[in-house]
PDB file of N, CA and C in Angstrom:
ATOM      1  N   UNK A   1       0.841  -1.176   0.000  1.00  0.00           N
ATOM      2  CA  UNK A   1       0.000   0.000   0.000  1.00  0.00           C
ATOM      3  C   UNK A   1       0.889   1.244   0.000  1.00  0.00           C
ATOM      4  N   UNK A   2       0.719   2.491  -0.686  1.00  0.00           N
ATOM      5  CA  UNK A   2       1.118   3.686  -0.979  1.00  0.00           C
ATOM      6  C   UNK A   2       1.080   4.058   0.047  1.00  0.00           C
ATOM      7  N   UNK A   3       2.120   5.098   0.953  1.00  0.00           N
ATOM      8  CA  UNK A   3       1.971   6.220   1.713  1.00  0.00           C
ATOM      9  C   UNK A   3       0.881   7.016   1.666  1.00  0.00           C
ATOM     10  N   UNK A   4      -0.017   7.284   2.576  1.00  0.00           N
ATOM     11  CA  UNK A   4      -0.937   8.522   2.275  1.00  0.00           C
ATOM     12  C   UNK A   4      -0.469   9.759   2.235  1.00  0.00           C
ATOM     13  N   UNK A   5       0.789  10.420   2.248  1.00  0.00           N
ATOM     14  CA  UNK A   5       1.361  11.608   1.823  1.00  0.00           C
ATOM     15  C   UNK A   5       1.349  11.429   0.277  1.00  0.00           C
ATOM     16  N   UNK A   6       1.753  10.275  -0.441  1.00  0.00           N
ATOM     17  CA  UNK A   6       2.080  10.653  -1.847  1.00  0.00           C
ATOM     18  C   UNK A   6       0.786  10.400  -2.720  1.00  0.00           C
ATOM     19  N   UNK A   7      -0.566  10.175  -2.139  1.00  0.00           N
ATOM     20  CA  UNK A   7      -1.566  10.227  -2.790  1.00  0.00           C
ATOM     21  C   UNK A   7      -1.766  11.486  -2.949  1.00  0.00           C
ATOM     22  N   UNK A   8      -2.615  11.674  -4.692  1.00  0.00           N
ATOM     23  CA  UNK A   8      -2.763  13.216  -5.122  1.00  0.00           C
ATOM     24  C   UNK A   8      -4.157  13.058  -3.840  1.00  0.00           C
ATOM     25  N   UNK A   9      -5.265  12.705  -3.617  1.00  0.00           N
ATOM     26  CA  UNK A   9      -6.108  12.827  -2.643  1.00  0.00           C
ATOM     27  C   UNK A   9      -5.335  13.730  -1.100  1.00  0.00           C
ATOM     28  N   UNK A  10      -4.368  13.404  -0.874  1.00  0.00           N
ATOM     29  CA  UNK A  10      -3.565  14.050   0.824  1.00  0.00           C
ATOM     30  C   UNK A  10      -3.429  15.281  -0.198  1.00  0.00           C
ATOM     31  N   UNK A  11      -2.840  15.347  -1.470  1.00  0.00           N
ATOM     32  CA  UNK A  11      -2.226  17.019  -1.750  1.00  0.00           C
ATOM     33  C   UNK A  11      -3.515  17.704  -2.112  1.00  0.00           C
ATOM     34  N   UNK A  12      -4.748  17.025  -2.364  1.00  0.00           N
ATOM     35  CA  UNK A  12      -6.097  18.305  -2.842  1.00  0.00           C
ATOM     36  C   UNK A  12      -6.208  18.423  -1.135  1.00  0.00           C
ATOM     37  N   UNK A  13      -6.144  17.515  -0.081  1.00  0.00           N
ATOM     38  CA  UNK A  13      -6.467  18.247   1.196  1.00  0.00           C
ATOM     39  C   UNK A  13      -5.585  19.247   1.515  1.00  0.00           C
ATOM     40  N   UNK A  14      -4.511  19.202   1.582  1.00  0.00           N
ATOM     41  CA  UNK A  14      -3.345  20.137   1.732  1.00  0.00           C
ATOM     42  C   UNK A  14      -3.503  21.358   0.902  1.00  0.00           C
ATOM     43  N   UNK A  15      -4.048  21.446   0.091  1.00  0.00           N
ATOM     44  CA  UNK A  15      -4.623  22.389  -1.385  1.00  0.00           C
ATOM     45  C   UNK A  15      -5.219  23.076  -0.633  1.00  0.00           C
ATOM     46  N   UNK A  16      -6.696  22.237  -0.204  1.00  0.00           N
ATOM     47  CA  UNK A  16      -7.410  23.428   0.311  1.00  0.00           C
ATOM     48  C   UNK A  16      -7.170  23.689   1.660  1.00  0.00           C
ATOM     49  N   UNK A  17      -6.521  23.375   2.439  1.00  0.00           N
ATOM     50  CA  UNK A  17      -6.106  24.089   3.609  1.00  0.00           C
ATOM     51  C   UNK A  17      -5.362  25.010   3.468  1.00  0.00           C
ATOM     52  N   UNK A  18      -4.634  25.507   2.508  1.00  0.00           N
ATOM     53  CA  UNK A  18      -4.033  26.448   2.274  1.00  0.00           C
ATOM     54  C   UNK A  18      -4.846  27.330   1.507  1.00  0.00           C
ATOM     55  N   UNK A  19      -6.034  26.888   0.420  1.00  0.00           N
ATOM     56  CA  UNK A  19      -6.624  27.639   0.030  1.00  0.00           C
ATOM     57  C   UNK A  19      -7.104  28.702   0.649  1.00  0.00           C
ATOM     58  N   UNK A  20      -7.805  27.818   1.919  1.00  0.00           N
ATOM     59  CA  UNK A  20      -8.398  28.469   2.927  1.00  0.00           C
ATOM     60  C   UNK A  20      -8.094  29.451   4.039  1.00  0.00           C
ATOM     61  N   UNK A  21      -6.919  28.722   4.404  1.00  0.00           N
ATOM     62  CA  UNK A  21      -6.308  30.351   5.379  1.00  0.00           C
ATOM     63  C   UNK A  21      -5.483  31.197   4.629  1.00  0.00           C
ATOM     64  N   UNK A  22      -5.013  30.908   3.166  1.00  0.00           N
ATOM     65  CA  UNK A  22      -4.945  32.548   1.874  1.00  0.00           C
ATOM     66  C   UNK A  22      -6.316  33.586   2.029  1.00  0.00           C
ATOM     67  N   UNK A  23      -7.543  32.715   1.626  1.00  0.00           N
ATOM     68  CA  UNK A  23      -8.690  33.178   1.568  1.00  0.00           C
ATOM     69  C   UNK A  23      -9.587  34.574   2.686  1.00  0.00           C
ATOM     70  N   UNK A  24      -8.395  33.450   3.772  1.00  0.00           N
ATOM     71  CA  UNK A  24      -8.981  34.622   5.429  1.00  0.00           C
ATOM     72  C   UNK A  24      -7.814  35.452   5.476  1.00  0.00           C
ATOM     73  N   UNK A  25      -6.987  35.683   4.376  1.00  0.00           N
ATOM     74  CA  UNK A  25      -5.656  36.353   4.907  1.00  0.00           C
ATOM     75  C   UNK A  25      -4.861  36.289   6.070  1.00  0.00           C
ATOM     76  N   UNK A  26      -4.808  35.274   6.397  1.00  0.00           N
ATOM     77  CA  UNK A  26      -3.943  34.708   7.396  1.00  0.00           C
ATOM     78  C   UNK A  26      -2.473  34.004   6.776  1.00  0.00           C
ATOM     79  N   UNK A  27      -1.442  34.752   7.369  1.00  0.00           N
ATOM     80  CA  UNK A  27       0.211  33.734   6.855  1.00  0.00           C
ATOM     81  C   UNK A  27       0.140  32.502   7.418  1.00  0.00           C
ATOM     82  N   UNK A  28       1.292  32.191   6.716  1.00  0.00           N
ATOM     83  CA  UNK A  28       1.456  30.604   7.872  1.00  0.00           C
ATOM     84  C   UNK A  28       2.269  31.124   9.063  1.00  0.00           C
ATOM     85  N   UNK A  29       3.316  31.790   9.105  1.00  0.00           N
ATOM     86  CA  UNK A  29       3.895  32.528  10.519  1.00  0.00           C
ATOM     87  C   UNK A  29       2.516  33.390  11.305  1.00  0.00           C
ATOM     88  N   UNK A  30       1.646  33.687  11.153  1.00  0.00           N
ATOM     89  CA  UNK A  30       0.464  34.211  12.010  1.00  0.00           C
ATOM     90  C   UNK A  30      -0.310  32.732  12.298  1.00  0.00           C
ATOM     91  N   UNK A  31      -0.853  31.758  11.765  1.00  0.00           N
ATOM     92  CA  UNK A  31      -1.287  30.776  12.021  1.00  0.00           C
ATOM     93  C   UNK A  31      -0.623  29.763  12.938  1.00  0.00           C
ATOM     94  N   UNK A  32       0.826  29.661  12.749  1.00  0.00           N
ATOM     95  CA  UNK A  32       1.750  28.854  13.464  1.00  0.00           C
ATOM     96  C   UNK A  32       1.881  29.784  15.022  1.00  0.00           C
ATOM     97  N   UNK A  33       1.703  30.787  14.986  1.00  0.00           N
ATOM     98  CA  UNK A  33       1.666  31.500  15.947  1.00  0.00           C
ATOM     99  C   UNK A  33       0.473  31.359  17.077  1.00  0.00           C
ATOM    100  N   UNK A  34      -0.702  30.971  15.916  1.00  0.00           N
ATOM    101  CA  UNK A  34      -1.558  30.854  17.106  1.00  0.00           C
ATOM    102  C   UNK A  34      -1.878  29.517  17.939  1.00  0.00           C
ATOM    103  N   UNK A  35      -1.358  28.578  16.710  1.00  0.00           N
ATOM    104  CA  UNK A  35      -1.360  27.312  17.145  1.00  0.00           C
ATOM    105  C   UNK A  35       0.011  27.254  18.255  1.00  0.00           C
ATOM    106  N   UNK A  36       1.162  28.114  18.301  1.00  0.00           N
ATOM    107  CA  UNK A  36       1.774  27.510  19.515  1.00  0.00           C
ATOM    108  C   UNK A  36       2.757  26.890  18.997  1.00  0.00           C
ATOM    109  N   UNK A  37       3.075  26.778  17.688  1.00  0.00           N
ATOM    110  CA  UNK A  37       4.346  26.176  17.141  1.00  0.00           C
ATOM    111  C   UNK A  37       4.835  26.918  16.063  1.00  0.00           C
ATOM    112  N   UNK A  38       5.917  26.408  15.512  1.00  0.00           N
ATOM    113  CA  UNK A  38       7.357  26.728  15.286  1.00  0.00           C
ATOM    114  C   UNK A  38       6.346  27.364  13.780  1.00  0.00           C
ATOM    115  N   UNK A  39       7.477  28.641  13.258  1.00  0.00           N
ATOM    116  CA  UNK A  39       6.473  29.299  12.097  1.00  0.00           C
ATOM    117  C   UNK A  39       6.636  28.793  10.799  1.00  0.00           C
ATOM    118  N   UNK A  40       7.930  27.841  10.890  1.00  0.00           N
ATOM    119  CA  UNK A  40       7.936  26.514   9.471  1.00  0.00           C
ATOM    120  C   UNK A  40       6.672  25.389   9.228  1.00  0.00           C
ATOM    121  N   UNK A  41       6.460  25.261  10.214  1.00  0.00           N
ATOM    122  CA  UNK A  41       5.133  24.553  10.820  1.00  0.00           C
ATOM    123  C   UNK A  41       4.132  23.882   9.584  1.00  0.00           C
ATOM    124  N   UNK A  42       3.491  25.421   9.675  1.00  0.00           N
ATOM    125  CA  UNK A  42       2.340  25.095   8.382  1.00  0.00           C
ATOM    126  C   UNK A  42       2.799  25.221   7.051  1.00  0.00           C
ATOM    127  N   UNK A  43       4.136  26.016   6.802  1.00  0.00           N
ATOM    128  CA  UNK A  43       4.469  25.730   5.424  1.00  0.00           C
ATOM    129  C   UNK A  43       5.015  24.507   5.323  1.00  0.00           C
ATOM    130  N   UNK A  44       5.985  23.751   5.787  1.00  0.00           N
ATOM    131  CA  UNK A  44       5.777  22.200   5.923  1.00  0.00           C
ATOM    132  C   UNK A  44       4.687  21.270   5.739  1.00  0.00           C
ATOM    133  N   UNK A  45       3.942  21.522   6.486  1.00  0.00           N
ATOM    134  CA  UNK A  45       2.543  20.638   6.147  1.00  0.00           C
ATOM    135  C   UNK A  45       2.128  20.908   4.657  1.00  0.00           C
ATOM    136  N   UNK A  46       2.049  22.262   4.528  1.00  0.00           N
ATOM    137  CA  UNK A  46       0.880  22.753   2.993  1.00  0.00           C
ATOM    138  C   UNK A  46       1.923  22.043   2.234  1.00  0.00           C
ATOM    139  N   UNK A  47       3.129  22.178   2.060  1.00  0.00           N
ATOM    140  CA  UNK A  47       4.206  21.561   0.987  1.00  0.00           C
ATOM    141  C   UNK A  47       4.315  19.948   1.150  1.00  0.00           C
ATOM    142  N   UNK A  48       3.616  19.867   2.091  1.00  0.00           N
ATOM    143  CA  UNK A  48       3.464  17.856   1.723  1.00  0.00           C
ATOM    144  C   UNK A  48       5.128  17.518   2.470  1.00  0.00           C
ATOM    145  N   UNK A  49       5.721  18.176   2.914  1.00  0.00           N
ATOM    146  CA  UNK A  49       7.223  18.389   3.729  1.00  0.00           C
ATOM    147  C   UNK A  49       7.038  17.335   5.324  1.00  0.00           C
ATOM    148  N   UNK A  50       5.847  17.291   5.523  1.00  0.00           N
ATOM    149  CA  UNK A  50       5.572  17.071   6.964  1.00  0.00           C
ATOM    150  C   UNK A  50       4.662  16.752   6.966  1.00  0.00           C
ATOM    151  N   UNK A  51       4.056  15.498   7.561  1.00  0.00           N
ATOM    152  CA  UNK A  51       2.571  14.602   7.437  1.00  0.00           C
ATOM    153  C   UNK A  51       1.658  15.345   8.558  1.00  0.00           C
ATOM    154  N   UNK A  52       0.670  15.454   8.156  1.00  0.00           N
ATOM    155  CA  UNK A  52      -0.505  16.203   8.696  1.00  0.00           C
ATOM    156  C   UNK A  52      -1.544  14.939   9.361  1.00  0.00           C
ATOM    157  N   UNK A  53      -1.228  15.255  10.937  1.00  0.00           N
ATOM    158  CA  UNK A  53      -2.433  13.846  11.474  1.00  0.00           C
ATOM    159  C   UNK A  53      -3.809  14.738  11.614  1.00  0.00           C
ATOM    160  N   UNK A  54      -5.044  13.383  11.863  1.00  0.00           N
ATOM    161  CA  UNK A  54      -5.735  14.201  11.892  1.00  0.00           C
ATOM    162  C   UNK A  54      -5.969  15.022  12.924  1.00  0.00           C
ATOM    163  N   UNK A  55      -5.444  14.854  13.993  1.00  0.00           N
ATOM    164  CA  UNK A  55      -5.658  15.975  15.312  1.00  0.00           C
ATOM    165  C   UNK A  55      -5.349  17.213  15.006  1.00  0.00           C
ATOM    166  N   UNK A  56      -3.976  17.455  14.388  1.00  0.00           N
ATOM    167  CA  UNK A  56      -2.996  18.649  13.877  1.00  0.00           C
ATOM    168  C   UNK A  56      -4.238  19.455  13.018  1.00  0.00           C
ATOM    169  N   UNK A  57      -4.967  18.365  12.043  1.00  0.00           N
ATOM    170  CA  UNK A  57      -5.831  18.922  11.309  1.00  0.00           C
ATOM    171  C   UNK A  57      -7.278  19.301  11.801  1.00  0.00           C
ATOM    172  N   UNK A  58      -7.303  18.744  12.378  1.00  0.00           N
ATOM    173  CA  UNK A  58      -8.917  19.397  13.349  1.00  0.00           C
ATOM    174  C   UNK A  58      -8.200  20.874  13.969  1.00  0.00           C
ATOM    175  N   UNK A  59      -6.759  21.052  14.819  1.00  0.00           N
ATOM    176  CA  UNK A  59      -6.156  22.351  15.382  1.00  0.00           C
ATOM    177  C   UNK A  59      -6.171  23.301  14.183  1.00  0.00           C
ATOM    178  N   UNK A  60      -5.899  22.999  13.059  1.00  0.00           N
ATOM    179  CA  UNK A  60      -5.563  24.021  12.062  1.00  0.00           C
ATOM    180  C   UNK A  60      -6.818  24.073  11.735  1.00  0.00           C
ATOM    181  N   UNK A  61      -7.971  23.735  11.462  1.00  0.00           N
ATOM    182  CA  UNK A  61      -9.525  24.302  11.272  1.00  0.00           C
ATOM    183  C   UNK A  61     -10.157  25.018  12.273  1.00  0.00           C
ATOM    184  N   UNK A  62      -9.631  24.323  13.229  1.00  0.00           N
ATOM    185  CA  UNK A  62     -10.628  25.145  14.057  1.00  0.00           C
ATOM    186  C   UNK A  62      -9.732  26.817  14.015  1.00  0.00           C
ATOM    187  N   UNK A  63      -8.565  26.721  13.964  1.00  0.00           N
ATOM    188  CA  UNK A  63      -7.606  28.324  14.126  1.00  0.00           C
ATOM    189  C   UNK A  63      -8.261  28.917  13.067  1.00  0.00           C
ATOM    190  N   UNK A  64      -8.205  28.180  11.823  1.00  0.00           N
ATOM    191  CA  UNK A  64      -9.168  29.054  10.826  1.00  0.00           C
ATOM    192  C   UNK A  64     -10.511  28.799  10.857  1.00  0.00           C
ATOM    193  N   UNK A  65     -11.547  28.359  12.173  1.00  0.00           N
ATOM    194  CA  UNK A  65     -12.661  28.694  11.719  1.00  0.00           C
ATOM    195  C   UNK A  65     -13.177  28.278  10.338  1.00  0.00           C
ATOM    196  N   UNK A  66     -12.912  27.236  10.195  1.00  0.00           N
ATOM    197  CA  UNK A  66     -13.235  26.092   8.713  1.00  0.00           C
ATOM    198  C   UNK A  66     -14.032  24.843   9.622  1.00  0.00           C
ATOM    199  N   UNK A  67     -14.919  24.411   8.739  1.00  0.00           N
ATOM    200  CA  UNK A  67     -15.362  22.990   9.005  1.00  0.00           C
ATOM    201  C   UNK A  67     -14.368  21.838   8.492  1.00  0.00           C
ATOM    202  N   UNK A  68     -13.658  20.919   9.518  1.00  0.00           N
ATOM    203  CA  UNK A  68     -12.709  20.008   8.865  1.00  0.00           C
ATOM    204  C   UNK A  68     -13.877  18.888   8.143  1.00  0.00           C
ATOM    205  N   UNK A  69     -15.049  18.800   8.370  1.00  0.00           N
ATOM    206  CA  UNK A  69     -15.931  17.764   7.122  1.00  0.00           C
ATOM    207  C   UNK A  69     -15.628  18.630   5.928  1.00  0.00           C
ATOM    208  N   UNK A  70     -15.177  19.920   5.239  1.00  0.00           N
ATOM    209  CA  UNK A  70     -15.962  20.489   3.939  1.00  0.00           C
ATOM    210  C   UNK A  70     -14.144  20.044   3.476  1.00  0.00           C
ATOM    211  N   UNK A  71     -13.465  19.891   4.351  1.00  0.00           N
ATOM    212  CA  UNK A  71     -11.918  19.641   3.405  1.00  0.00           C
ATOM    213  C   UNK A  71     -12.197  18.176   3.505  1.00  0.00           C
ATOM    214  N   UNK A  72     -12.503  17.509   4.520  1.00  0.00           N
ATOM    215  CA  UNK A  72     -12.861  15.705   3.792  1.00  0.00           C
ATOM    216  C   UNK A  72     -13.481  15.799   2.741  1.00  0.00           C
ATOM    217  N   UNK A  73     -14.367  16.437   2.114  1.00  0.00           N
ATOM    218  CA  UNK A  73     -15.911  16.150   1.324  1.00  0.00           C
ATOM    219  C   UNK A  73     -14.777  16.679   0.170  1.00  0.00           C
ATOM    220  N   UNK A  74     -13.809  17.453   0.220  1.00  0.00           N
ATOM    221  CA  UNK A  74     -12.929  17.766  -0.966  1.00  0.00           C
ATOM    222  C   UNK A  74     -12.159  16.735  -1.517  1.00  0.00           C
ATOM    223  N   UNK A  75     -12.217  15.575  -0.958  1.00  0.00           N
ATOM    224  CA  UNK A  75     -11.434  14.183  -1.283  1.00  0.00           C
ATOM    225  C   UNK A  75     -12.705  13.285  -2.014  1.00  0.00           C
ATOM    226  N   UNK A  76     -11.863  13.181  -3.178  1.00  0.00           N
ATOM    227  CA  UNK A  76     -12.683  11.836  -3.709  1.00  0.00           C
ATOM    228  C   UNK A  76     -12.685  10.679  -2.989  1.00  0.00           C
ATOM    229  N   UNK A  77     -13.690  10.154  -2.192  1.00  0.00           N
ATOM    230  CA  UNK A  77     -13.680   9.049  -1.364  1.00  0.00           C
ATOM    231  C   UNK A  77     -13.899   8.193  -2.389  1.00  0.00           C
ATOM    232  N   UNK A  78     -14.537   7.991  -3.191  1.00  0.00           N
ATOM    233  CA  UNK A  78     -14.619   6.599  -4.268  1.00  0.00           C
ATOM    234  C   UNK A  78     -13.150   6.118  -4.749  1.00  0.00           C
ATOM    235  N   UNK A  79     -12.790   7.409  -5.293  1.00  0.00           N
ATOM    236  CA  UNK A  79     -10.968   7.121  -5.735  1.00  0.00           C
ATOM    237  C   UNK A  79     -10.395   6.742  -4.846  1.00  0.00           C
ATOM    238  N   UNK A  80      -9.905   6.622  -3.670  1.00  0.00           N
ATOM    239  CA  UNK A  80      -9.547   5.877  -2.634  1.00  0.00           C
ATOM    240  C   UNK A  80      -8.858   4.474  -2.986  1.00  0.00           C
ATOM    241  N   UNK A  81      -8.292   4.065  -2.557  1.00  0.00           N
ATOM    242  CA  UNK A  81      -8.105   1.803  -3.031  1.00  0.00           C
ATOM    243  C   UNK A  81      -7.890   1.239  -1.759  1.00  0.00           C
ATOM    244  N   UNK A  82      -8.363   1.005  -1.213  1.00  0.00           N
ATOM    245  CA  UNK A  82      -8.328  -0.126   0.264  1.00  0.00           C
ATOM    246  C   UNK A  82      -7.443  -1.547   0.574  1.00  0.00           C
ATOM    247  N   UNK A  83      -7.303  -1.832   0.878  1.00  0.00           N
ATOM    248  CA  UNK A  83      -6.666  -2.806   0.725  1.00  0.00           C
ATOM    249  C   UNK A  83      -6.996  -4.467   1.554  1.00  0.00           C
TER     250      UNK A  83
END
């Protein structure tokens, strides 16, 4: 089975999490700031540099005030392969 970092599915989530705190005008050094960590942080994650769990990812929605279901619902769940 493939890494879930190198599925294009992990980079459209990573897509729009970045879409999204561009959108609110928020940096990643202001975001990493509020979360409490280092300001490489979220540009790591958005660049696929650093695996994003889902806890990290529920912290980074809720900082931006995003629903973490509308970035799942951005993943083709059918495309998926199980194993």
């Amino acid at each position: 089975m493939d890494k879930t970092i190198h599925l294009a599915e992990y980079k459209v989530l990573l897509n729009w999490i970045q879409t999204k705190r561009e959108e609110k005008g928020i940096s990643a050094r202001k975001l990493s700031a509020q979360l409490n960590s280092p300001h490489s942080w979220i540009s790591k994650i958005e660049s696929g540099e650093r695996r994003l769990d889902v806890i990290e990812y529920l912290k980074i929605c809720h900082a931006l005030n995003i629903n973490p279901c509308e970035g799942i619902n951005t993943i083709t769940v059918t495309s998926l392969k199980y194993v």
